[in-house]
Protein backbone atom coordinates (compact mmCIF):
# COMPACT_ATOMS: atom_id res chain seq x y z
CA UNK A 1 62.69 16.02 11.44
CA UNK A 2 61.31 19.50 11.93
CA UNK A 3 57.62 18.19 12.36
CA UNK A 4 59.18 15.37 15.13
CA UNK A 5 61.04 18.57 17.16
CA UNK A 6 57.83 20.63 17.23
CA UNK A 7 55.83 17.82 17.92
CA UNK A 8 58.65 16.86 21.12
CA UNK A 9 58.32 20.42 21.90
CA UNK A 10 55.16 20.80 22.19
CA UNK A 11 54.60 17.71 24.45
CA UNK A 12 57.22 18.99 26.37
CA UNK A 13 55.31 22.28 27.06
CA UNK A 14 52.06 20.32 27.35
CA UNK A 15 53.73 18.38 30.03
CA UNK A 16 55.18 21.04 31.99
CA UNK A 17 51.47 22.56 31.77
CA UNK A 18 50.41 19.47 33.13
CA UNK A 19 52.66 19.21 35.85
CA UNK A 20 52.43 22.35 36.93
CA UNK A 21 48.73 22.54 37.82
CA UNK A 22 49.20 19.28 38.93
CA UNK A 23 51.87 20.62 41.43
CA UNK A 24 49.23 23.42 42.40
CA UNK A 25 46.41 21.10 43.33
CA UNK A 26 48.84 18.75 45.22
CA UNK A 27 50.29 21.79 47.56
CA UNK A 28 46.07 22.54 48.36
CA UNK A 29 45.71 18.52 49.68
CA UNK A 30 48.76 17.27 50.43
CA UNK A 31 47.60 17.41 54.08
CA UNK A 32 44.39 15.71 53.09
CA UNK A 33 44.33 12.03 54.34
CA UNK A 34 42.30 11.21 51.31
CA UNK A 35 45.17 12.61 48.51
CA UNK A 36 47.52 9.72 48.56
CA UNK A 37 44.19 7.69 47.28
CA UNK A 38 43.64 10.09 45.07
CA UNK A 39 47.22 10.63 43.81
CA UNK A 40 46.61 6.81 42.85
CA UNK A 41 43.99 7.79 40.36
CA UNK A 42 46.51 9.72 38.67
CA UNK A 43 48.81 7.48 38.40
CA UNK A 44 46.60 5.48 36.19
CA UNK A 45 45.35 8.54 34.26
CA UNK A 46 48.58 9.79 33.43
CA UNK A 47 49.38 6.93 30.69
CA UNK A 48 46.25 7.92 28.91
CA UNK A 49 46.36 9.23 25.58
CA UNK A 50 47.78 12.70 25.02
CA UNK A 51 44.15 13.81 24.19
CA UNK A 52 42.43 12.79 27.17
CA UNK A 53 45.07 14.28 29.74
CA UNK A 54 42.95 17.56 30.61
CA UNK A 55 40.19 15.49 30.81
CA UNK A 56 42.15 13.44 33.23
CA UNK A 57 43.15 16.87 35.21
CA UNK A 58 39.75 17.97 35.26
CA UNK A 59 38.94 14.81 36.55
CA UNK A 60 41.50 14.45 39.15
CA UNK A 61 40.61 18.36 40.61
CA UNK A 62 36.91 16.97 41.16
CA UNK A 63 37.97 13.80 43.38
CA UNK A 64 40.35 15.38 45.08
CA UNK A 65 37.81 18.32 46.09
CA UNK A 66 35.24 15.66 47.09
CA UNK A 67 37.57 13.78 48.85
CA UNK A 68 38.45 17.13 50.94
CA UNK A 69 34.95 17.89 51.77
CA UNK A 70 34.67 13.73 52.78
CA UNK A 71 37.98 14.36 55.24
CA UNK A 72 36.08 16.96 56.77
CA UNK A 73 32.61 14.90 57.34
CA UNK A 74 35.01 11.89 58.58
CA UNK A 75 36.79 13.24 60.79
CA UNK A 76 34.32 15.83 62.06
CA UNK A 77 33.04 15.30 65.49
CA UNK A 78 28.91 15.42 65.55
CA UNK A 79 27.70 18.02 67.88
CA UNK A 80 25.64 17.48 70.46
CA UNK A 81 23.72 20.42 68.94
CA UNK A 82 22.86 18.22 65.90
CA UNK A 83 20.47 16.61 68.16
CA UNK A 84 18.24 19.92 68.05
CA UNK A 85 17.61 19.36 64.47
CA UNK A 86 15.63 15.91 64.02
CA UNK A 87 13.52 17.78 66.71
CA UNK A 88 13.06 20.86 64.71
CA UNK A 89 12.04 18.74 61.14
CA UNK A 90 9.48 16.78 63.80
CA UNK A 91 8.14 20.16 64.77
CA UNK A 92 8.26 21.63 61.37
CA UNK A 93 7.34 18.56 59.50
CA UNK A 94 4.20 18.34 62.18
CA UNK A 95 2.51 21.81 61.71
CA UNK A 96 3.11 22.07 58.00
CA UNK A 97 0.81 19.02 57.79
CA UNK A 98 -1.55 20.15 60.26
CA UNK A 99 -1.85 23.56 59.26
CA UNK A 100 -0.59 24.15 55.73
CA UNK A 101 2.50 26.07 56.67
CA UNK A 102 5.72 26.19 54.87
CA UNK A 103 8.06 26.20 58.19
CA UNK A 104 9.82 28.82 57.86
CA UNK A 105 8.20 31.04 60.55
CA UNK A 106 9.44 27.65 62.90
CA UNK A 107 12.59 27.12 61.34
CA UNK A 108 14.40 30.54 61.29
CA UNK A 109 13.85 31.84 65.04
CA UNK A 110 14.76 28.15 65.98
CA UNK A 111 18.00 28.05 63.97
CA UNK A 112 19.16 31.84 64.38
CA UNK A 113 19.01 30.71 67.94
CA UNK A 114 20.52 27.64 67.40
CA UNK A 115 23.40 28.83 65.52
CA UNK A 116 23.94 31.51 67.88
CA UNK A 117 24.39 28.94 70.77
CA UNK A 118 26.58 26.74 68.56
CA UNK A 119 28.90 30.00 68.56
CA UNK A 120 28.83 30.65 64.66
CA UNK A 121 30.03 34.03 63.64
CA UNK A 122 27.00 36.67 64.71
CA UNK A 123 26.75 38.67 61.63
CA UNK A 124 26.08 35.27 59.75
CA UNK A 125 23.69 33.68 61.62
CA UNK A 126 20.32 35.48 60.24
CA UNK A 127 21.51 34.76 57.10
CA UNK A 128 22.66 31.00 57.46
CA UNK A 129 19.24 30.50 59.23
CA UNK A 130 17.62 31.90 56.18
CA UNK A 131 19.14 30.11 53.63
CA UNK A 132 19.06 26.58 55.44
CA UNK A 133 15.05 27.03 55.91
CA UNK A 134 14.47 27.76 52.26
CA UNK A 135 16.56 24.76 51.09
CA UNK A 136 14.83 22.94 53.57
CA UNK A 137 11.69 24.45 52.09
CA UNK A 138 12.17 22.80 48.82
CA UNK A 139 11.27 18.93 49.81
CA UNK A 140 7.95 20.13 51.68
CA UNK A 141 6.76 22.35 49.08
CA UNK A 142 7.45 19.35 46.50
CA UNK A 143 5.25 16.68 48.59
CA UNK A 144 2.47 19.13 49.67
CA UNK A 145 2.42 20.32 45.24
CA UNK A 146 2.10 16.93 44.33
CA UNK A 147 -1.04 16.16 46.90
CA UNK A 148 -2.87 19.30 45.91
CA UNK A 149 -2.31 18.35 41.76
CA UNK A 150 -3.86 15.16 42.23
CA UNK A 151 -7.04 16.47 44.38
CA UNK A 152 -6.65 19.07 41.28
CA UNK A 153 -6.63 22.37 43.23
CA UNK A 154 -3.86 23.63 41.63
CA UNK A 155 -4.51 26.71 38.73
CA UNK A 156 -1.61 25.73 36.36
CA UNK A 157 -2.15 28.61 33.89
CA UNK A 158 -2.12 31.11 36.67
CA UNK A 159 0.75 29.19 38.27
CA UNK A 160 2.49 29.50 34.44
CA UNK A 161 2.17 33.31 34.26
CA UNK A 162 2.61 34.21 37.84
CA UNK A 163 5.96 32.04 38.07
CA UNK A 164 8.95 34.61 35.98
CA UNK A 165 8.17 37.29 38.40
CA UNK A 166 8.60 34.80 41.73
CA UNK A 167 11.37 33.63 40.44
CA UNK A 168 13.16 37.00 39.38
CA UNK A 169 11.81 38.26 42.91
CA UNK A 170 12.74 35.20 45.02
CA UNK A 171 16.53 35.29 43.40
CA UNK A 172 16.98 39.32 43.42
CA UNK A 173 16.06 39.42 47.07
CA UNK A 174 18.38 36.77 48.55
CA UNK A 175 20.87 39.08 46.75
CA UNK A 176 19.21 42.14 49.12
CA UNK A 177 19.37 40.41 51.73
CA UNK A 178 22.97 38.78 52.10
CA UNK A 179 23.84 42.46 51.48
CA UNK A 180 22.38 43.57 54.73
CA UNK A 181 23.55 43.19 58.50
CA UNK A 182 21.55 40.40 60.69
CA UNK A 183 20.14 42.94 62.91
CA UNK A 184 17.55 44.84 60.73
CA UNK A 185 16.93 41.59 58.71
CA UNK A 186 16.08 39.53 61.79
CA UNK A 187 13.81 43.05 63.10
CA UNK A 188 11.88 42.46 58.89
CA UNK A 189 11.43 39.20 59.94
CA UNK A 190 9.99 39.42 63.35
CA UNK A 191 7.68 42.12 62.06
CA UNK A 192 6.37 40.27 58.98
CA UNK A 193 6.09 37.35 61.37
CA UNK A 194 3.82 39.11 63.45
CA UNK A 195 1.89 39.90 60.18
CA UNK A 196 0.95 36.77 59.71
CA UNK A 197 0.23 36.04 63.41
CA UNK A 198 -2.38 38.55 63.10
CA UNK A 199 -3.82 37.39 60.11
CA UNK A 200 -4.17 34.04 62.01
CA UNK A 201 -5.33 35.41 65.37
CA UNK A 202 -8.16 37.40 63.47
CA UNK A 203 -9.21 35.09 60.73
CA UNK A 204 -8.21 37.75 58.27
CA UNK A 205 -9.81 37.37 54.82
CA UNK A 206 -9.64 39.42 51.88
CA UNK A 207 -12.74 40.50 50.00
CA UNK A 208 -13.08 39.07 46.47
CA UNK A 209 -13.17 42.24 44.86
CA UNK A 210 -11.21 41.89 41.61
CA UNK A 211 -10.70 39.45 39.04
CA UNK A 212 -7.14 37.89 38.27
CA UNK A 213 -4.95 40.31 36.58
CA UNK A 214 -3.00 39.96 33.03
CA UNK A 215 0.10 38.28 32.74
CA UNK A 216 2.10 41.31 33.22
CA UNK A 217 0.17 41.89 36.42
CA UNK A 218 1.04 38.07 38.03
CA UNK A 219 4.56 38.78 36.92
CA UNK A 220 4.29 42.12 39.09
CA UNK A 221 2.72 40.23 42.21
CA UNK A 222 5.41 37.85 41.87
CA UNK A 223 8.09 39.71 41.70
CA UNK A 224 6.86 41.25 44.90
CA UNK A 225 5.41 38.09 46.93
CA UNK A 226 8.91 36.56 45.83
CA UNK A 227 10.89 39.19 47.02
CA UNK A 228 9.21 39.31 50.63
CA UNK A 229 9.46 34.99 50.71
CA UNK A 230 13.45 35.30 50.27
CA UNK A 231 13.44 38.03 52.96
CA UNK A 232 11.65 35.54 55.18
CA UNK A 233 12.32 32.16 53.80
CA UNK A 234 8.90 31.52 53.71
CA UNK A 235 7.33 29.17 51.12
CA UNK A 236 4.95 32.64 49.31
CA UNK A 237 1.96 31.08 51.02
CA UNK A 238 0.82 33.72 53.49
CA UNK A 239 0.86 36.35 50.34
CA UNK A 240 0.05 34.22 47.65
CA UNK A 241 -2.96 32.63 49.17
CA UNK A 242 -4.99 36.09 50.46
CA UNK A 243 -3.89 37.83 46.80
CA UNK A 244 -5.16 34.72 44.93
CA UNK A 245 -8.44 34.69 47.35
CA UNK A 246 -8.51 39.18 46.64
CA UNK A 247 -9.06 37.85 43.05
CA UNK A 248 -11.57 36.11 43.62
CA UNK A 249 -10.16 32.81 43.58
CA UNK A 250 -12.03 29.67 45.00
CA UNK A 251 -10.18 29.05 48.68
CA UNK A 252 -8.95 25.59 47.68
CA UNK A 253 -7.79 26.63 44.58
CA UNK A 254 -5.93 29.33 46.26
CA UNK A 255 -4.21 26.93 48.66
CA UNK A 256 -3.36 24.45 46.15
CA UNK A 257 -2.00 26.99 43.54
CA UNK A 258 -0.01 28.91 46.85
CA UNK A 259 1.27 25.32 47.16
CA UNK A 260 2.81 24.48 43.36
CA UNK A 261 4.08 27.82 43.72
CA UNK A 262 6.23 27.63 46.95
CA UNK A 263 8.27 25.07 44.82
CA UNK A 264 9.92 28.04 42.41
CA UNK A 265 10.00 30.24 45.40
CA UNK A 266 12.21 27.88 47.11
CA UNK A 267 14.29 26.63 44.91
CA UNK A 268 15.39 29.89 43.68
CA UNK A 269 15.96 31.47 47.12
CA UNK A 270 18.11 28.43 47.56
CA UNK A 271 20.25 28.95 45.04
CA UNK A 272 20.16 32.31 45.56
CA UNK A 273 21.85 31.90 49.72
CA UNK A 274 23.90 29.51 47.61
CA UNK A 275 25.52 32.14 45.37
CA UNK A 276 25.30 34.82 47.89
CA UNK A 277 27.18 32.71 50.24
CA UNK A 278 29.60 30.89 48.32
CA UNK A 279 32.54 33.12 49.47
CA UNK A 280 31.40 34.48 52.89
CA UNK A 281 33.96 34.29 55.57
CA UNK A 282 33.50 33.24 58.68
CA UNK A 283 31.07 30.45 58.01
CA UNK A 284 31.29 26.75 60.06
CA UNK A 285 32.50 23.51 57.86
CA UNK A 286 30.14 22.07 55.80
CA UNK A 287 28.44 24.80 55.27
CA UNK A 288 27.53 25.48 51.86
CA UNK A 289 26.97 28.61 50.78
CA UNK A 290 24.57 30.01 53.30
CA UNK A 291 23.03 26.65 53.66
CA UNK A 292 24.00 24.81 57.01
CA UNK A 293 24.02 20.77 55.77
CA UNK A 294 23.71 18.79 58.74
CA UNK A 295 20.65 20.84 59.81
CA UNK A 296 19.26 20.71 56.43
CA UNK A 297 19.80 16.94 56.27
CA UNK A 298 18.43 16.37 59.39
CA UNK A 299 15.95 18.78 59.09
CA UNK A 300 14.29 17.81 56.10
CA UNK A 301 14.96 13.77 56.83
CA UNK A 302 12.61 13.88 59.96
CA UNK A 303 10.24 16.09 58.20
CA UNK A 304 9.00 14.34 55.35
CA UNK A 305 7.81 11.77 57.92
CA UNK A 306 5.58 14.02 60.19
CA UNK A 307 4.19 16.11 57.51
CA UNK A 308 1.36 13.05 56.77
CA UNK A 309 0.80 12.59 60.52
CA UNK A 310 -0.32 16.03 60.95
CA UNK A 311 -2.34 16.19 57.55
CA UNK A 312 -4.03 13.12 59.34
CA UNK A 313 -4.69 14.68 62.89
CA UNK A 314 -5.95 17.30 60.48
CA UNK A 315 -9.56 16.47 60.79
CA UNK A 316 -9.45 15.44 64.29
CA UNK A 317 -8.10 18.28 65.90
CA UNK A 318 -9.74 22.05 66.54
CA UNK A 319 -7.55 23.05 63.52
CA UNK A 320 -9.40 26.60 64.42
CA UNK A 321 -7.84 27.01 67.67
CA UNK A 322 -4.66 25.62 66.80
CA UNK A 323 -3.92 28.16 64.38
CA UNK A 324 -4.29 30.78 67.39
CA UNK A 325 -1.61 28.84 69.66
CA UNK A 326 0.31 28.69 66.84
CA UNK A 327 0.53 32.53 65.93
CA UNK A 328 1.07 32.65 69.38
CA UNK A 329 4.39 30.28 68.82
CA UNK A 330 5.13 32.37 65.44
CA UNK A 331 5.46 35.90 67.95
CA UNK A 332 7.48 34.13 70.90
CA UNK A 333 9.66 32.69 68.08
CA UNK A 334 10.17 35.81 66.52
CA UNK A 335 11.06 37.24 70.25
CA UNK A 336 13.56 34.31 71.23
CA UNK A 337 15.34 34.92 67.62
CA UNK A 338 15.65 39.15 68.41
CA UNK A 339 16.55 38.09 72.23
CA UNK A 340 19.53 35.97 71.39
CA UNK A 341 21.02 38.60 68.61
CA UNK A 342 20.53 41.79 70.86
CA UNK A 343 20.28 40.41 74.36
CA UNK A 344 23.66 39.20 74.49
């Protein structure tokens, strides 16, 4: 009898447990079109086996969170803005083909100015910008890894002991930067931007005067080529490339190892603006974390299918003079992005 009235009693507790965070869950959605469906999946789950009920919580708490986040895709308008994007990834897609450039000196101007015509909250928009380009980052840097492995440019070793210090720099910076206001990270961004304009404009080349360092010196360069990338959301390759060439590294072994390393660079900076955004106020819906998903989507969708046109047009175009314009493009960019924060 006594082991019957505990066991009663505890079911009874377990049950009240139950029904409480059940009760808590239910007063978050029971505006959401979607719960009734959902409610239905817990009808079912509910006659399970005492066991399995958390499991059946924990499983309920997922659906009904995706089905939230599918009430607000349903039944959210598409903005004319959206329209923008495809462009963008056409752009983007284009010159990172044709020229061997991550994006992100397009993408962030264009979406910092983009967002702040769209009316999202000012003192987010540098930061959405930058964390949408890096994710966006992470398909092109995948594609262009791949071709340069199979023409076998890519330094694996080097990309092996160079990698723990881009990825501690990459993820420690996006902390720096959601930390700071949009105004002097959009100014870091317009002046690195210019950097590399003049690097392009002038053919800049460093002297192979060294030979690649230790493994504790890669780590070092990483940690610092990463750090500057997540400032920028820039794939590394305007600092990896000219360091790897300063050690006297062939050029197309340089590219091709810049490339398989713009991969951990992005993917850490991405979940990096992920974290760092997670619980920012003020941010648009379906935003996630600092990354803006219908320009990412978009973004990266159009793209992946430019990218080969322009590594085709390649070797039929003055890539030479091209790479002039487009520094050019990089400082007017840069211009438009500070002009729509500060010219308001």
């Amino acid at each position: 009898m006594r082991l019957r009235a505990g066991a009663a009693q505890a079911a009874s507790t377990g049950r009240e447990k139950h029904n409480t965070a059940k009760a808590r869950i239910g007063l978050i959605y029971e505006n959401d079109s979607h719960y009734t469906s959902a409610k239905l999946l817990w009808t079912q789950l509910r006659s399970a086996p005492h066991g399995l009920r958390d499991t059946a919580l924990t499983l309920e708490c997922c659906v009904l969170h995706a089905a939230s986040m599918l009430t607000v895709l349903l039944n959210m308008t598409p903005d004319l803005w959206w329209i923008s994007y495809p462009l963008l990834g056409a752009a983007v897609g284009f010159f990172a083909g044709l020229l061997g450039v991550g994006g992100g000196g397009i993408m962030v101007p264009v979406l910092a100015s983009l967002f702040a015509a769209q009316g999202f909250a000012p003192d987010k928009l540098v930061h959405m910008a930058l964390g949408t380009s890096m994710a966006a980052i992470v398909m092109t840097s995948l594609s262009s890894m791949r071709s340069h492995h199979r023409h076998g440019a890519v330094l694996w070793p080097v990309v092996k002991r160079i990698t723990p210090g881009i990825l501690v720099g990459t993820f420690a910076a996006t902390f720096i930067a959601s930390r700071m206001d949009s105004a002097p990270l959009a100014i870091f961004f317009a002046c690195f931007m210019t950097y590399v304009a003049i690097q392009m404009l002038l053919n800049v080349k460093p002297k192979a005067s060294r030979e690649l360092p230790g493994t504790v010196g890669l780590s070092l360069a990483g940690l610092g080529i990463g750090g500057v990338s997540a400032l920028v959301a820039i794939g590394g390759g305007s600092l990896t490339v000219p360091f790897l060439s300063w050690c006297n590294v062939k050029i197309h072994n340089a590219i091709g190892t810049s490339a398989a390393v713009g991969l951990p660079i992005a993917v850490a900076g991405t979940v990096g603006y992920i974290i760092n955004g997670w619980h920012a106020q003020g941010t648009p819906p379906l935003t996630f974390g600092f990354i803006y998903l219908p320009a990412l989507v978009l973004i990266t969708g159009v793209s992946t299918i430019t990218a080969p046109w322009g590594a085709r047009l390649a070797h039929r175009l003055p890539v030479a003079a091209l790479k002039k314009v487009f520094a050019g493009v990089l400082v007017l960019l840069s211009a438009k992005m500070l002009h729509a924060l500060f010219g308001a």
